[in-house]
C-alpha atoms as a PDB file:
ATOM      1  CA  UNK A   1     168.346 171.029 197.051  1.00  0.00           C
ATOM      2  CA  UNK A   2     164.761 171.960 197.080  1.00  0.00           C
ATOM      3  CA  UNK A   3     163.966 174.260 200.361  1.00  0.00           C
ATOM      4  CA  UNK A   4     167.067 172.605 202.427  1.00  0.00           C
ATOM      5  CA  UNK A   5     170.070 175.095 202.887  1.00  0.00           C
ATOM      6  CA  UNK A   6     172.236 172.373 202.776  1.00  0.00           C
ATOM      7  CA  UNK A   7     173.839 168.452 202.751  1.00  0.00           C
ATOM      8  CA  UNK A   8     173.785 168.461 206.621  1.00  0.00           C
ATOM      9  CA  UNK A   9     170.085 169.328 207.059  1.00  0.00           C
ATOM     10  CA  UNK A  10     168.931 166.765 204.590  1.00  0.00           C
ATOM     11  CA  UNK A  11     171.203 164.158 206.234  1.00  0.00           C
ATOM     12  CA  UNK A  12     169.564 165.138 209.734  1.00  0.00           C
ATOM     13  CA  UNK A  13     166.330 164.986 208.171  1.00  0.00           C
ATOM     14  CA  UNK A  14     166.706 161.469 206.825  1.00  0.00           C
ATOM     15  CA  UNK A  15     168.355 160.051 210.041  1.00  0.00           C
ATOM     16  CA  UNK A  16     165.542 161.149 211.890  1.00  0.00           C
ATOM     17  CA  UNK A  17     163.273 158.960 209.940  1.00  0.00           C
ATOM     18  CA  UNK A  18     163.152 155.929 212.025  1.00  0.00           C
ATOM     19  CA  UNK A  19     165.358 152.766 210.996  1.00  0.00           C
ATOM     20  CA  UNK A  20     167.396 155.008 209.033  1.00  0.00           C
ATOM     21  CA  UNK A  21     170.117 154.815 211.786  1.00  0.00           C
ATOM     22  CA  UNK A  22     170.480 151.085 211.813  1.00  0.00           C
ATOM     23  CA  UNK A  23     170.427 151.011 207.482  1.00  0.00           C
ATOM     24  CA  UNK A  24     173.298 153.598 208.191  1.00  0.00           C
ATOM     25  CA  UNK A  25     175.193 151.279 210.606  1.00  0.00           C
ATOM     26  CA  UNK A  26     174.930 148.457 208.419  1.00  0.00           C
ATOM     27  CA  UNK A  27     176.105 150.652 205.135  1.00  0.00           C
ATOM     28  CA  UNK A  28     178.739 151.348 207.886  1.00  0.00           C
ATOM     29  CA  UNK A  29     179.967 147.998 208.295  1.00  0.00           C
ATOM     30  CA  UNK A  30     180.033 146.528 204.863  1.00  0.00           C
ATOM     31  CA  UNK A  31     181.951 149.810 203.651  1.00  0.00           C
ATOM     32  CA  UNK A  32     184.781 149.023 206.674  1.00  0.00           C
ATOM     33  CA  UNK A  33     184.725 145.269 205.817  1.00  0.00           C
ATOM     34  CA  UNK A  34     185.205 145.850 202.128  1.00  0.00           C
ATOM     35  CA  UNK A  35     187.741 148.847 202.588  1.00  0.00           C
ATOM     36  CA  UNK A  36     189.691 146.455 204.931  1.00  0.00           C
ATOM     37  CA  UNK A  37     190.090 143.391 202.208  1.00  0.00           C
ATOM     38  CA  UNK A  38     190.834 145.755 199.936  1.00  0.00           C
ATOM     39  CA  UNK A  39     193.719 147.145 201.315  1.00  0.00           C
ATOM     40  CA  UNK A  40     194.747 143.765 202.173  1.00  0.00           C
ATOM     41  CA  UNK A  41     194.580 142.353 198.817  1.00  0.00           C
ATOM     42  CA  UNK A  42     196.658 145.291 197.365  1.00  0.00           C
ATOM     43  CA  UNK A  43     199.540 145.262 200.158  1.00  0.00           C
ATOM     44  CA  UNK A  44     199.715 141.791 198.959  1.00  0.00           C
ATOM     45  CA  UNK A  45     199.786 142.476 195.610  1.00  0.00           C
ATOM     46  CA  UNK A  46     196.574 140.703 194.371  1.00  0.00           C
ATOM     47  CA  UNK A  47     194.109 141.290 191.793  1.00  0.00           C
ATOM     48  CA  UNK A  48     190.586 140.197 192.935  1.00  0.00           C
ATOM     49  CA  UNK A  49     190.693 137.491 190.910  1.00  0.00           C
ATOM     50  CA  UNK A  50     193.696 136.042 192.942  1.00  0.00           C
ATOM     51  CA  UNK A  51     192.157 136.867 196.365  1.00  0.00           C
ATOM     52  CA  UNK A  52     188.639 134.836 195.419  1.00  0.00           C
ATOM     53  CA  UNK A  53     190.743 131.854 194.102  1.00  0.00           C
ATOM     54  CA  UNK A  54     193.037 131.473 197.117  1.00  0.00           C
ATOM     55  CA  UNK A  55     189.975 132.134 199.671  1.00  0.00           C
ATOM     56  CA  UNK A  56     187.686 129.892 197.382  1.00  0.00           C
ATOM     57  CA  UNK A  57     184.956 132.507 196.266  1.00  0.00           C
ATOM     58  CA  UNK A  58     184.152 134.201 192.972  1.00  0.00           C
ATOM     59  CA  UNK A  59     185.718 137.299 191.460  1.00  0.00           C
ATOM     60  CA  UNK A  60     182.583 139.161 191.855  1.00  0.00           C
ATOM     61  CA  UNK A  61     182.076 137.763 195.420  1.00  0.00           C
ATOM     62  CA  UNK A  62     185.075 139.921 196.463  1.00  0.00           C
ATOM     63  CA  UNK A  63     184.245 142.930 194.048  1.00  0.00           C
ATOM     64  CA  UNK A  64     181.098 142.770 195.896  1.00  0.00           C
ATOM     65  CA  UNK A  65     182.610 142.922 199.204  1.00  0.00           C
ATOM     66  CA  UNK A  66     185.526 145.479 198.518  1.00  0.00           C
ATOM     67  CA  UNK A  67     182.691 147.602 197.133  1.00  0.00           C
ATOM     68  CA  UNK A  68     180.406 147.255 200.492  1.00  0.00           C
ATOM     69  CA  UNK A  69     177.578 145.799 198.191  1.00  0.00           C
ATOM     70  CA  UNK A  70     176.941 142.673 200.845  1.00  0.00           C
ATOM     71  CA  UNK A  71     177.053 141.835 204.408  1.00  0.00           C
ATOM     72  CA  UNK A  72     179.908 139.115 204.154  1.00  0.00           C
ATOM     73  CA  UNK A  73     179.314 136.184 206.583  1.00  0.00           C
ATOM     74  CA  UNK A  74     181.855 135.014 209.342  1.00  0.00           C
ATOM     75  CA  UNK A  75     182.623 132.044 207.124  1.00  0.00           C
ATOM     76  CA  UNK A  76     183.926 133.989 204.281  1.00  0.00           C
ATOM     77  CA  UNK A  77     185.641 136.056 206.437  1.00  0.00           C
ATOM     78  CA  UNK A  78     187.543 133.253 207.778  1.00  0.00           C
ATOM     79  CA  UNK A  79     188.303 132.260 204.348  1.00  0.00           C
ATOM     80  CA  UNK A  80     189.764 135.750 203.118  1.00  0.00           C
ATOM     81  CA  UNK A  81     191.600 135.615 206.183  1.00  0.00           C
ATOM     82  CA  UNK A  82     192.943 132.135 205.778  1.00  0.00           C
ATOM     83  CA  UNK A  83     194.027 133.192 202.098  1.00  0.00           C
ATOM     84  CA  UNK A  84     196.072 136.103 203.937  1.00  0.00           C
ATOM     85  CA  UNK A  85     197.373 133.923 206.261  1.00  0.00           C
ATOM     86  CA  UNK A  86     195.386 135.986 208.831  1.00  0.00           C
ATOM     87  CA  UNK A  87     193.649 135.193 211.580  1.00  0.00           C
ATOM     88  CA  UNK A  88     189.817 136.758 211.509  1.00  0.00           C
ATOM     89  CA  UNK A  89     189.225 138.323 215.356  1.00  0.00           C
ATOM     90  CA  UNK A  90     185.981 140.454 215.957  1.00  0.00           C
ATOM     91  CA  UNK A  91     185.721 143.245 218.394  1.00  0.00           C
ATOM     92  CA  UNK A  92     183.044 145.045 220.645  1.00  0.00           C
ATOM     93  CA  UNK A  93     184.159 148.576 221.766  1.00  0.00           C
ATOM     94  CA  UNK A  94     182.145 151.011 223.348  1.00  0.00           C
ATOM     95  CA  UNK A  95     180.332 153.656 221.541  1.00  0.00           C
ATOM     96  CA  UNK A  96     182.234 155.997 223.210  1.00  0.00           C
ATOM     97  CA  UNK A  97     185.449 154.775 221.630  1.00  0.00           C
ATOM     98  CA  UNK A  98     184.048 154.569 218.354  1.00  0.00           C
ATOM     99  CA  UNK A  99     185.165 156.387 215.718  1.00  0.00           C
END
């Protein structure tokens, strides 16, 4: 890594840059979303293919998501949820609490 002693200074460097925080947050999000159907889908026992025809979307629509590759609206959240019999619920917390 040219001149940098390591990972965690080039990281600092690059969130220092400004945006770069909220491009992280974001990256954030659709990796939790994703991870979340994911798990989902495989404690029920579905391939992807199953999940996207019971919620109504495409196969790669929900390799997509499970792969954080896209910012999934609320809609198709509601329908992944609906194909899990789930109800969708969305949640502030403070920073503080964040983890």
């Amino acid at each position: 890594m040219d001149e940098r002693s390591s990972w965690a200074e080039m990281r600092a460097e690059v969130m220092g840059r400004p945006g770069a925080a909220a491009v992280y947050e974001a990256a954030r999000i659709r990796f939790e979303l994703g991870e979340a159907v994911r798990a989902l889908r495989e404690e029920s026992g579905w391939t992807q293919s199953e999940l996207a025809d019971r919620a109504g979307l495409k196969q790669p629509a929900v390799a997509r998501l499970e792969a954080g590759g896209t910012m999934p609206t609320i809609p198709m959240l509601e329908r992944i949820a609906e194909a899990f019999q789930m109800r969708l619920t969305v949640e502030f917390q403070p920073l503080s609490k964040a983890g």
